[in-house]
Protein backbone atom coordinates (compact mmCIF):
# COMPACT_ATOMS: atom_id res chain seq x y z
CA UNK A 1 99.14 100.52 87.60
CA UNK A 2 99.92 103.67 86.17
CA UNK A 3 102.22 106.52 88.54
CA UNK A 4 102.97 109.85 88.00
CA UNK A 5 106.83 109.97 86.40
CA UNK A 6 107.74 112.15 90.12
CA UNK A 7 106.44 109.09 92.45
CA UNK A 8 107.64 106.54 89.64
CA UNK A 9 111.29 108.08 89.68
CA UNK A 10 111.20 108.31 93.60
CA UNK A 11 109.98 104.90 94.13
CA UNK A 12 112.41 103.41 91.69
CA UNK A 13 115.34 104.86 93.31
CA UNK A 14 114.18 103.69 96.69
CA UNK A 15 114.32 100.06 94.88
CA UNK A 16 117.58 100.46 93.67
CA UNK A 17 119.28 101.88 96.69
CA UNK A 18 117.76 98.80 98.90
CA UNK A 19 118.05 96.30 96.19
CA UNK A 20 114.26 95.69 96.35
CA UNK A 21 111.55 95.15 93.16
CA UNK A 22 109.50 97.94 92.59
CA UNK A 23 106.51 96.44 93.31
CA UNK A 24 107.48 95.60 97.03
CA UNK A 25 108.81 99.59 97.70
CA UNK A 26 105.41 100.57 96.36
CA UNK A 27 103.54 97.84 98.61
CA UNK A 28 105.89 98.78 101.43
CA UNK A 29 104.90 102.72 100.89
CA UNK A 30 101.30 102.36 100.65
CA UNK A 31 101.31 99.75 104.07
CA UNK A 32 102.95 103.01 105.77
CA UNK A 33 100.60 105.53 104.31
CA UNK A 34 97.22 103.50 105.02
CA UNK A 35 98.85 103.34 108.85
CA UNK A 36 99.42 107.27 109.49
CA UNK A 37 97.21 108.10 112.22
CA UNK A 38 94.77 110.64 110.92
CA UNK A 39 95.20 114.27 111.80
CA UNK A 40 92.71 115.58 114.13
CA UNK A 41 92.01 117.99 116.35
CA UNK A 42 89.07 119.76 118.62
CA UNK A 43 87.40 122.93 118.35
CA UNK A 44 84.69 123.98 120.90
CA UNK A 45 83.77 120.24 121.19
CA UNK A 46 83.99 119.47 117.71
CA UNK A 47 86.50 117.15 115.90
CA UNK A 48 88.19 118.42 113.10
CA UNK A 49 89.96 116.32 110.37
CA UNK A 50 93.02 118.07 108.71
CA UNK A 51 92.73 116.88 105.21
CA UNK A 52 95.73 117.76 102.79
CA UNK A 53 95.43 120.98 100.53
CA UNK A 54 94.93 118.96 97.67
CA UNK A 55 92.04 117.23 99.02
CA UNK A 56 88.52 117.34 97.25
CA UNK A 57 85.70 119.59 99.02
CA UNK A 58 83.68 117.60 101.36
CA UNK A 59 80.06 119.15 100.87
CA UNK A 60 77.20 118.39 102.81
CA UNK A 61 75.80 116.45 99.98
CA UNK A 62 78.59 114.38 100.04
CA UNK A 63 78.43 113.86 103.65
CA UNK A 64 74.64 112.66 102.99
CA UNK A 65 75.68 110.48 99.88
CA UNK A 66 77.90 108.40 102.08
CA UNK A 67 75.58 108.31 104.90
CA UNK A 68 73.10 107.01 102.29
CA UNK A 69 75.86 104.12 101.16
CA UNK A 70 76.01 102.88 104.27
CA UNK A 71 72.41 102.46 104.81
């Protein structure tokens, strides 16, 4: 697994400051993150995900590409 240096440094200090591998702050981080409730809200009867800035642009052909993956 490759991190960026920023999340590396970060998660390496976390492991030295509770005396823990690096491998089981990472495991620990990503168990939290895949947990976070999503952010939604409603807007005239419609739900509306939050996504982060940095998120890619859901278009509708995406939206029909994953329909068609489920399929």
């Amino acid at each position: 697994m490759t991190l960026d240096e920023d999340v590396y440094e970060a998660a390496a200090r976390q492991a030295a400051s509770r005396r823990l591998s690096l491998g089981k702050v990472v495991s620990d981080l990503m168990r939290k993150g895949m947990q976070a409730p999503a952010r939604v809200r409603e807007q005239d009867g419609v739900v509306i995900f939050d996504l982060p800035a940095d998120s890619p642009e859901v278009t509708m052909e995406t939206v029909k590409r994953l329909e068609s993956e489920t399929r």
